[in-house]
C-alpha atoms as a PDB file:
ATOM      1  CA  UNK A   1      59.996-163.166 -40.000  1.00  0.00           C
ATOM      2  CA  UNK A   2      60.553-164.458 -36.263  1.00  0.00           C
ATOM      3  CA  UNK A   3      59.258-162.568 -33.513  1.00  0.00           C
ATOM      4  CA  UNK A   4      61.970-160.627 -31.959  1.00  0.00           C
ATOM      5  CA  UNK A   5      62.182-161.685 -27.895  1.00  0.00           C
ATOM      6  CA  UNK A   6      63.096-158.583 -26.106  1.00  0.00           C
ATOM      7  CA  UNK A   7      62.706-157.582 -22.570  1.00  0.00           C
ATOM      8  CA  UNK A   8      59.858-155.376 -21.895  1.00  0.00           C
ATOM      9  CA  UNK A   9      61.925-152.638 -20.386  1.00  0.00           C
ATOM     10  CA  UNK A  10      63.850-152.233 -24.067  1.00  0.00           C
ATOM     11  CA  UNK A  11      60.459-152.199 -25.648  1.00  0.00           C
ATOM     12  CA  UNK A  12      59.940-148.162 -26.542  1.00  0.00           C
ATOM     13  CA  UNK A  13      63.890-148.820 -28.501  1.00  0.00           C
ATOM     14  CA  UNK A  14      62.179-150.901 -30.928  1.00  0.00           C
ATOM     15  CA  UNK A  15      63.309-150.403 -34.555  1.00  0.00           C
ATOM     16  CA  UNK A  16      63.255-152.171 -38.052  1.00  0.00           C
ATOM     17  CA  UNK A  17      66.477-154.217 -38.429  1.00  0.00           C
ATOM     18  CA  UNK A  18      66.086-152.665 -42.021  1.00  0.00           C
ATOM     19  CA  UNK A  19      67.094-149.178 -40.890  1.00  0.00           C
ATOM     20  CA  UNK A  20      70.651-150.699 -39.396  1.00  0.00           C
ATOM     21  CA  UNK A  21      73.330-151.835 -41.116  1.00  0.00           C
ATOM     22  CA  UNK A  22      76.684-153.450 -40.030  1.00  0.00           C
ATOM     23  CA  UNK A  23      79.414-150.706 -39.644  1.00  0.00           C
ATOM     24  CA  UNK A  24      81.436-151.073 -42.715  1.00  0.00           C
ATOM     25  CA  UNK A  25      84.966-150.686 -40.824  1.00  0.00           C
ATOM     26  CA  UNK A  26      84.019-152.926 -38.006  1.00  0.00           C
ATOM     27  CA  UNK A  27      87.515-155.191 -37.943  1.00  0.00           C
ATOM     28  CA  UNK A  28      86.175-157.741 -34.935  1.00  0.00           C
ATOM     29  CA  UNK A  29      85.287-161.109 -36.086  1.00  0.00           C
ATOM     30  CA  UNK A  30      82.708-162.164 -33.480  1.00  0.00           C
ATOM     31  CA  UNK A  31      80.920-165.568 -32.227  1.00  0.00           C
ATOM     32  CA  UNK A  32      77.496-164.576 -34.156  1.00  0.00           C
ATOM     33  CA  UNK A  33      76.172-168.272 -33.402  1.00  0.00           C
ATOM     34  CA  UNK A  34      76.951-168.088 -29.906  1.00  0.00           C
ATOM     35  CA  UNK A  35      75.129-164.796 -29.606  1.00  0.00           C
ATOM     36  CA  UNK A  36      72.260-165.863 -31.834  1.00  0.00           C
ATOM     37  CA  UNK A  37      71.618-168.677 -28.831  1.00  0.00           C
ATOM     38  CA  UNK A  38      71.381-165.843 -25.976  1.00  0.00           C
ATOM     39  CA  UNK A  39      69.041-163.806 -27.769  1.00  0.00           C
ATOM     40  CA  UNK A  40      67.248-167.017 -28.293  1.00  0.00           C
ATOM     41  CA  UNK A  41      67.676-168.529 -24.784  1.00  0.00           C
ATOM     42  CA  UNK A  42      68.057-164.685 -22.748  1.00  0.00           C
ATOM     43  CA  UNK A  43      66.024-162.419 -25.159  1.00  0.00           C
ATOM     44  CA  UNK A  44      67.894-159.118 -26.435  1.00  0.00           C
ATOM     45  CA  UNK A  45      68.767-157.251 -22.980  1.00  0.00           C
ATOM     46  CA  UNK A  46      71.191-154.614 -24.004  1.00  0.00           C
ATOM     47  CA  UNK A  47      70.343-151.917 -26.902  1.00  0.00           C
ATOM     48  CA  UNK A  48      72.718-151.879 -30.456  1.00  0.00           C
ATOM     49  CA  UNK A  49      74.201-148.912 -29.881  1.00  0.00           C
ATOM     50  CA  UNK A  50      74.157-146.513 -33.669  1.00  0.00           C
ATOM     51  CA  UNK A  51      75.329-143.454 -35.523  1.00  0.00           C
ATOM     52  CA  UNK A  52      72.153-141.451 -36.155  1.00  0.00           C
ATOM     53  CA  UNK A  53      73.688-139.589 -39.353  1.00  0.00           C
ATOM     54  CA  UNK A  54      74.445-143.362 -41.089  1.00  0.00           C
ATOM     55  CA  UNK A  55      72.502-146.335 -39.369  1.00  0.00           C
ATOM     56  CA  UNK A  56      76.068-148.031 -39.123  1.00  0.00           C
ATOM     57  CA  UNK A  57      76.075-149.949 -35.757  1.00  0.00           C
ATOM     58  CA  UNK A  58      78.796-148.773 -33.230  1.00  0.00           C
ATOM     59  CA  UNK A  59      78.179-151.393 -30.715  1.00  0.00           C
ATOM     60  CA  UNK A  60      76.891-154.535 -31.493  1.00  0.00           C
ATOM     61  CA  UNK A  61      77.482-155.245 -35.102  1.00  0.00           C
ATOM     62  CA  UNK A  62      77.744-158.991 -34.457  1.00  0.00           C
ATOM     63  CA  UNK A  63      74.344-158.953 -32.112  1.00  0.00           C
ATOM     64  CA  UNK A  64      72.390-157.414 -35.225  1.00  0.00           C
ATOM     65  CA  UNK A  65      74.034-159.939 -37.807  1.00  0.00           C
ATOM     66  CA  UNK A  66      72.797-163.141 -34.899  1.00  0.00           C
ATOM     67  CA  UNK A  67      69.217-160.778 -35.115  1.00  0.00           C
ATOM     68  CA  UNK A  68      68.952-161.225 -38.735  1.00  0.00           C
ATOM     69  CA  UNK A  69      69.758-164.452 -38.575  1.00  0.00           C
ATOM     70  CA  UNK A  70      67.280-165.880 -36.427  1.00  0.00           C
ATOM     71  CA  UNK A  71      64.855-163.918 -38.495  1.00  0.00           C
ATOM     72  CA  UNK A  72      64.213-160.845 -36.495  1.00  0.00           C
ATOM     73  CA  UNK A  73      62.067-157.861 -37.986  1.00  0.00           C
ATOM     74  CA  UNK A  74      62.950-155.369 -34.778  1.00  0.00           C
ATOM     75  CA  UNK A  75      65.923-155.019 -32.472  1.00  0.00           C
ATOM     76  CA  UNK A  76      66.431-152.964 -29.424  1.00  0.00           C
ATOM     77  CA  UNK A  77      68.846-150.268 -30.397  1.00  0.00           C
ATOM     78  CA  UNK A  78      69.591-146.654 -29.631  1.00  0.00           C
ATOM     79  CA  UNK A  79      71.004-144.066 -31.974  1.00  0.00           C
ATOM     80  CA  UNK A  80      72.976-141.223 -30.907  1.00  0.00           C
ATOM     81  CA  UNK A  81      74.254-138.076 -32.754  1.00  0.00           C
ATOM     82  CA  UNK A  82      78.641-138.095 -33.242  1.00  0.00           C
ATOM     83  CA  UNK A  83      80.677-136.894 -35.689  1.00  0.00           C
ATOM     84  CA  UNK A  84      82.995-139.575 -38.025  1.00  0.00           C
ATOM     85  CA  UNK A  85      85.898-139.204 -35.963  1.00  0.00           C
ATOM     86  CA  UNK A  86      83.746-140.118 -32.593  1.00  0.00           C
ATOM     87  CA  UNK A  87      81.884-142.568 -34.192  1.00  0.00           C
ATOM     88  CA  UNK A  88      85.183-144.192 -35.062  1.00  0.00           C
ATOM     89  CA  UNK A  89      86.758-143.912 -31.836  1.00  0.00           C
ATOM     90  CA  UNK A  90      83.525-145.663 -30.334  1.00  0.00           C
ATOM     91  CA  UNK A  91      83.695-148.659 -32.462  1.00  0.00           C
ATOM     92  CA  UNK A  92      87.298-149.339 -31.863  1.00  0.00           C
ATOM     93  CA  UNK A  93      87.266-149.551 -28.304  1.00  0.00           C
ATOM     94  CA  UNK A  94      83.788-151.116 -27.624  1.00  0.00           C
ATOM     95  CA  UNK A  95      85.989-153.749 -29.441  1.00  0.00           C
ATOM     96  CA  UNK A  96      89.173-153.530 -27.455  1.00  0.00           C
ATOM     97  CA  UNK A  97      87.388-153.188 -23.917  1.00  0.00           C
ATOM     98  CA  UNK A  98      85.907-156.477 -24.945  1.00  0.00           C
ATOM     99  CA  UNK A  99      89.288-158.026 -25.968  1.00  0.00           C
ATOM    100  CA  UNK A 100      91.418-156.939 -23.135  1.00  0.00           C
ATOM    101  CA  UNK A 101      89.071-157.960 -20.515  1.00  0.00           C
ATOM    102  CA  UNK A 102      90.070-160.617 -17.789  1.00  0.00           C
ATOM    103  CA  UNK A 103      88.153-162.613 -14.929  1.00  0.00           C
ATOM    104  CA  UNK A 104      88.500-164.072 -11.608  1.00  0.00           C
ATOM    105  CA  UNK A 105      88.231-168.092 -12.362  1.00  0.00           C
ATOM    106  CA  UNK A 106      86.841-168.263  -8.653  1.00  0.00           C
ATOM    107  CA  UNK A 107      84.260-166.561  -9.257  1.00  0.00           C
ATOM    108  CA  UNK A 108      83.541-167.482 -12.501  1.00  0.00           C
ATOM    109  CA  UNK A 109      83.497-171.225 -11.550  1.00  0.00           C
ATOM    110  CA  UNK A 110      81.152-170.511  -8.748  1.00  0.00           C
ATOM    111  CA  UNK A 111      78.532-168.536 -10.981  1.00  0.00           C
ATOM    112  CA  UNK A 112      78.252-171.365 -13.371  1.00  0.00           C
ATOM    113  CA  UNK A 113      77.705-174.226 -10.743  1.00  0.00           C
ATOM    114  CA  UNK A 114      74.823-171.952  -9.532  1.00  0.00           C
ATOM    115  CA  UNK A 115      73.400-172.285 -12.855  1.00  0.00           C
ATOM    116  CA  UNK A 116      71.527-175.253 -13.661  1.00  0.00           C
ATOM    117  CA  UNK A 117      71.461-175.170 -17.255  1.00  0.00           C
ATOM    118  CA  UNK A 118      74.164-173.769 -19.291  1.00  0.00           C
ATOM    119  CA  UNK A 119      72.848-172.945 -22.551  1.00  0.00           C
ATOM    120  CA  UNK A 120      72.947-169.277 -23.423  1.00  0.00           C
ATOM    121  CA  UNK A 121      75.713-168.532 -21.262  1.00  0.00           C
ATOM    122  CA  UNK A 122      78.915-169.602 -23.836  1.00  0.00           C
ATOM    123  CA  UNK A 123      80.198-171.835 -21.463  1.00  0.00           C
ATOM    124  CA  UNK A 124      79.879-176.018 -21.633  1.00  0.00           C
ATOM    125  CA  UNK A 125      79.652-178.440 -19.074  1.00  0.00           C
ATOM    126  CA  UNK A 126      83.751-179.468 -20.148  1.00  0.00           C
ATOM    127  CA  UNK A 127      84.316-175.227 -19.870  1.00  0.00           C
ATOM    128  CA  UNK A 128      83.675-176.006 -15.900  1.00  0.00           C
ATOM    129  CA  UNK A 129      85.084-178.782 -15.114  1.00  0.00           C
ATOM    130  CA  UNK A 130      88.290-176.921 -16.839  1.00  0.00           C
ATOM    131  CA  UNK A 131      87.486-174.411 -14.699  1.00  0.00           C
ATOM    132  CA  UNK A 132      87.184-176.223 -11.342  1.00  0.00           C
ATOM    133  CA  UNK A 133      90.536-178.473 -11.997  1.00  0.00           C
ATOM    134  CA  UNK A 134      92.136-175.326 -12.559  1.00  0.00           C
ATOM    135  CA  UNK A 135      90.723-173.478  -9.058  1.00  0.00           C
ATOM    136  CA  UNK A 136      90.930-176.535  -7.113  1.00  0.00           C
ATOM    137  CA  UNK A 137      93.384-175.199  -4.230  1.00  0.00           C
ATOM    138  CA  UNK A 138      92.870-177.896  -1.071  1.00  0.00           C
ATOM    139  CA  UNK A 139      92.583-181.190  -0.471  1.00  0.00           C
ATOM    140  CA  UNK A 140      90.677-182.131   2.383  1.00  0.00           C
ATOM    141  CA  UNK A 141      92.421-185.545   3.334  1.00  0.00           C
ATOM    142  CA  UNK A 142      93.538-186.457   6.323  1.00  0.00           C
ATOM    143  CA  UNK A 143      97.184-187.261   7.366  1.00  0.00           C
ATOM    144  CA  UNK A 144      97.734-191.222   7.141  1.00  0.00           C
ATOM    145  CA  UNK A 145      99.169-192.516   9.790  1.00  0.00           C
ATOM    146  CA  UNK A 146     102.419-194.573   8.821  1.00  0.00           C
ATOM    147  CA  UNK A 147     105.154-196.331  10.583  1.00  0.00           C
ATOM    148  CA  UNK A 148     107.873-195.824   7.703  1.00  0.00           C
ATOM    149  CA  UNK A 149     111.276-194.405   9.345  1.00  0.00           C
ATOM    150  CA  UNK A 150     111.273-192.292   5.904  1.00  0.00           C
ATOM    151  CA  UNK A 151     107.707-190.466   6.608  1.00  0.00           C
ATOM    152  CA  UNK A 152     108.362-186.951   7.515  1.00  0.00           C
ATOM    153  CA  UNK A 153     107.019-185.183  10.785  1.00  0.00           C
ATOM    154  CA  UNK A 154     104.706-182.170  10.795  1.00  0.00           C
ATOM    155  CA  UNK A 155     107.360-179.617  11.016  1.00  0.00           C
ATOM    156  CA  UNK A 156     109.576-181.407   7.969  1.00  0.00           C
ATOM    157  CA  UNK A 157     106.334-180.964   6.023  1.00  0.00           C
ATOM    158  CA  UNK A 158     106.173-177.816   6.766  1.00  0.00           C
ATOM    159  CA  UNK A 159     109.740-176.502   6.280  1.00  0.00           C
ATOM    160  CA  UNK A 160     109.562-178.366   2.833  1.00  0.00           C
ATOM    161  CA  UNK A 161     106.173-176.348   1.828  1.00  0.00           C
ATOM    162  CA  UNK A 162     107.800-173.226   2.737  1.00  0.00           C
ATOM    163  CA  UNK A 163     110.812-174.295   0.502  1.00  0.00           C
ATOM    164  CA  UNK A 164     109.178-174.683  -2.361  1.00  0.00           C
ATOM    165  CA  UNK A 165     106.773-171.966  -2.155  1.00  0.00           C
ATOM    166  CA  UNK A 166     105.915-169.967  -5.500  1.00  0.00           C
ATOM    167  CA  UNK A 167     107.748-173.032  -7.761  1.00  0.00           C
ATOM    168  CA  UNK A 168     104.867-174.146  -9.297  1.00  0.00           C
ATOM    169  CA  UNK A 169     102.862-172.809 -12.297  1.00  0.00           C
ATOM    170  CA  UNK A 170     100.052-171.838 -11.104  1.00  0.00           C
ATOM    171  CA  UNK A 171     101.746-170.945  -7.720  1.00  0.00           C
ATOM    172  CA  UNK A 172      99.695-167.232  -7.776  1.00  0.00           C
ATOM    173  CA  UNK A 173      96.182-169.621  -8.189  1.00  0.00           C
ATOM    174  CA  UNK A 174      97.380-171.287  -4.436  1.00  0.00           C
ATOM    175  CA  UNK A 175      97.987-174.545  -6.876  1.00  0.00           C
ATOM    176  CA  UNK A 176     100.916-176.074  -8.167  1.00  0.00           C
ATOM    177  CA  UNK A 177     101.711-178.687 -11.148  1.00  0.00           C
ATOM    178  CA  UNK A 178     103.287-182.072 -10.920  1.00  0.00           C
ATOM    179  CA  UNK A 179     105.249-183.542 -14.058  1.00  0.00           C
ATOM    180  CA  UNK A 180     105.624-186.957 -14.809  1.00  0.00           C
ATOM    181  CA  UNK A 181     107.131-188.820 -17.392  1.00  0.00           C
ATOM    182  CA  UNK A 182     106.583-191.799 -18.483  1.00  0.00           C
ATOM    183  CA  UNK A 183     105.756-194.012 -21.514  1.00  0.00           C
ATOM    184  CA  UNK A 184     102.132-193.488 -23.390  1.00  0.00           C
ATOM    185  CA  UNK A 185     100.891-196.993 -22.832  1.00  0.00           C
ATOM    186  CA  UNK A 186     101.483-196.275 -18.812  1.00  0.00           C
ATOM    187  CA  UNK A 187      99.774-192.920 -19.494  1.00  0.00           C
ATOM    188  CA  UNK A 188      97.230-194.362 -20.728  1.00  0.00           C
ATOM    189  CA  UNK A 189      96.646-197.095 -17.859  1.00  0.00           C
ATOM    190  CA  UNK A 190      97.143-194.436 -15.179  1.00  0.00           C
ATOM    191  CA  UNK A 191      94.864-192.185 -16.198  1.00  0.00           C
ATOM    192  CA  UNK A 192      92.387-195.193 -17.110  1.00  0.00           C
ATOM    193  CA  UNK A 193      92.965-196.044 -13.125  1.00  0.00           C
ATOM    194  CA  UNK A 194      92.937-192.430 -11.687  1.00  0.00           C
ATOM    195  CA  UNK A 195      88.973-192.185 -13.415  1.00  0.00           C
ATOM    196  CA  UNK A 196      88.181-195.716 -11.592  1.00  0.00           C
ATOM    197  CA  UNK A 197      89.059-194.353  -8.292  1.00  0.00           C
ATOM    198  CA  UNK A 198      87.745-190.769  -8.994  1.00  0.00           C
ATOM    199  CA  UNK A 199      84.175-192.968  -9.606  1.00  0.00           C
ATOM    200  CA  UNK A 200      84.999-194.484  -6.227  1.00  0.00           C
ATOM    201  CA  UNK A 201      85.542-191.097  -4.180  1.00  0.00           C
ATOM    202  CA  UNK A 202      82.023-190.028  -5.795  1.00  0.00           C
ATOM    203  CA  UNK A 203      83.454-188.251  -8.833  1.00  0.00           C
ATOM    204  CA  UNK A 204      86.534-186.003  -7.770  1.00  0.00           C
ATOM    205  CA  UNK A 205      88.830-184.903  -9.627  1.00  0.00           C
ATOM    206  CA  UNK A 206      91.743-187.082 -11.004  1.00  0.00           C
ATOM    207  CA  UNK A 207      94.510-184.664  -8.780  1.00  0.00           C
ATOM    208  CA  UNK A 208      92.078-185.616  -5.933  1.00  0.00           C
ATOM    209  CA  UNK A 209      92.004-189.040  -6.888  1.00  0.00           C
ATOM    210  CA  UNK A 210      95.684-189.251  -7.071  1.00  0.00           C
ATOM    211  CA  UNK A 211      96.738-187.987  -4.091  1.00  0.00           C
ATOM    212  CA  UNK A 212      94.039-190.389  -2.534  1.00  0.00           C
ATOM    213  CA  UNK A 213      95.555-193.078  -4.490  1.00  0.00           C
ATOM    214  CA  UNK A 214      99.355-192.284  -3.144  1.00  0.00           C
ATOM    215  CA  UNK A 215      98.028-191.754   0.156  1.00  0.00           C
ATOM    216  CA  UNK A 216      96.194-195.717   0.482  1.00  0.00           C
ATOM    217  CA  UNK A 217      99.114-197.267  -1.422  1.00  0.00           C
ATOM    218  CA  UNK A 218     101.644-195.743   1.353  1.00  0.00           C
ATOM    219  CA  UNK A 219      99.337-197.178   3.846  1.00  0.00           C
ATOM    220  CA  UNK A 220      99.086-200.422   2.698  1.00  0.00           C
ATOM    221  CA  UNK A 221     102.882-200.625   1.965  1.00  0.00           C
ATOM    222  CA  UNK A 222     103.593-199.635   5.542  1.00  0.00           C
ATOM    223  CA  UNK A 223     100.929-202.162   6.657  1.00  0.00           C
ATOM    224  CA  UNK A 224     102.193-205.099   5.126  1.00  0.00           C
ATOM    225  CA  UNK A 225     106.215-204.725   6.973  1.00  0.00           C
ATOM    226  CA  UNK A 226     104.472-205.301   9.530  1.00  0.00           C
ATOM    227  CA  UNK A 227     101.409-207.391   8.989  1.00  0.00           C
ATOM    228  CA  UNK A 228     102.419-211.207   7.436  1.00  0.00           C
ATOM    229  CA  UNK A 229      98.415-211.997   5.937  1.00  0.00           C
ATOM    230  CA  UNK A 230      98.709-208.768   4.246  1.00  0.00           C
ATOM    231  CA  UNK A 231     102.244-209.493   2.706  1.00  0.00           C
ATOM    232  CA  UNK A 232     101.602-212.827   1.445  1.00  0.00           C
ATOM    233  CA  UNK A 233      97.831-211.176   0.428  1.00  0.00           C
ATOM    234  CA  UNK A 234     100.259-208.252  -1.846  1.00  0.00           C
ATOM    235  CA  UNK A 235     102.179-211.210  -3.509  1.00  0.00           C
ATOM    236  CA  UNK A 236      99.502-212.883  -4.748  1.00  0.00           C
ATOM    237  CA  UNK A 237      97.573-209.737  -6.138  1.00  0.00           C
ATOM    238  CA  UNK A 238      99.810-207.121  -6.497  1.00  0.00           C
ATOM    239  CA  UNK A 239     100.570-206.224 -10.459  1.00  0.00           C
ATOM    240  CA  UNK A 240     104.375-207.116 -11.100  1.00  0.00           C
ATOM    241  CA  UNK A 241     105.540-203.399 -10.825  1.00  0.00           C
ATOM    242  CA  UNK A 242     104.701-202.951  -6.846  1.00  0.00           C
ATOM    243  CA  UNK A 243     107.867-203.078  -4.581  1.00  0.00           C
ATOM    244  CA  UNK A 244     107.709-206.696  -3.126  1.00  0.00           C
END
């Protein structure tokens, strides 16, 4: 048997896995890998919860099961005196609480980028980057100045933001989503382009990138009405689809 890694102040709760057993009505089908690697990464550092008169686990049928598997003789675990209907009534809603629990994205994005290693938490490096496109709420880029008769002033930009206010999505989040639609081959090429100048900008995000991206190619098209070198520079190297 493995040595079972439990914090010191769990230590007097001690007890042979032997004398627990799964609760046979337990309905939850639970992530027993995932909670094999804390124990194994975090140590045990919350008691199994269990009905004195039966052994059956109440809370924490799935953290005895990862116990067992990593070869544990001892878990932490704490048995308390109920009747059937109680004990019942406990293992249904240490299951629910669990299910019908929510979280701030915010926050959770900022706790995991203080973390420098993610093992043993049940998130993955992709998990947070999910996270962060999702939370991503400002762009810090400056106006561009441009000399288009089409551009619109401050106070059009404004007036348009407060028109379209709440539209989007994710419009609760402070974000919004853009659709395009186009064929998968130019899909395909745009995103392939939007990663190039993400690696440029010192690994944003593609929306970052993007808006970047619009931002320069308004520029330059503004520049070159009124700058001959740079026109003449466009048609040589511009790909076939840009606006000559």
């Amino acid at each position: 048997m493995t040595e079972a890694s439990i914090f010191d102040a769990l230590a007097a709760l001690r007890i042979d896995v032997d004398q627990l057993s799964e609760h046979p009505d337990n309905y939850n089908n639970g992530d027993v890998n995932l909670i094999a690697e804390s124990l194994r990464v975090n140590s045990q550092y919350k008691p199994i919860i269990f009905d004195k008169r039966t052994g059956h686990v109440l809370a924490g049928n799935h953290t005895l099961r990862a116990a067992r598997a990593l070869g544990w003789a001892q878990v932490a675990a704490i048995g308390i005196d109920t009747d059937e209907v109680t004990a019942r009534k406990i293992l249904a809603v240490d299951n629910q609480s669990a299910k019908k629990s929510t979280y701030d994205e915010a926050l959770l994005a900022e706790l995991l980028q203080s973390i420098p290693d993610l093992e043993g938490t049940g998130f993955t490096d992709d998990d947070l980057d999910d996270l962060l496109a999702a939370t991503e709420t400002e762009l810090e880029l400056p106006p561009a100045p441009t000399q288009a008769d089409y551009a619109e002033t401050p106070e059009q930009q404004t007036e348009r933001a407060a028109a379209v206010a709440g539209q989007g999505t994710f419009a609760a989040q402070g974000v919004a989503e853009v659709i395009l639609v186009m064929e998968l081959e130019t899909k395909e090429d745009m995103l392939r382009d939007l990663d190039a100048i993400a690696k440029h900008l010192d690994g944003t995000t593609r929306a970052a990138a993007a808006a970047r991206a619009a931002r320069i190619a308004l520029a330059v098209l503004d520049a070159r009405d009124t700058n001959p070198d740079l026109a003449r520079l466009i048609e040589m190297t511009a790909p076939a689809e840009l606006p000559q």
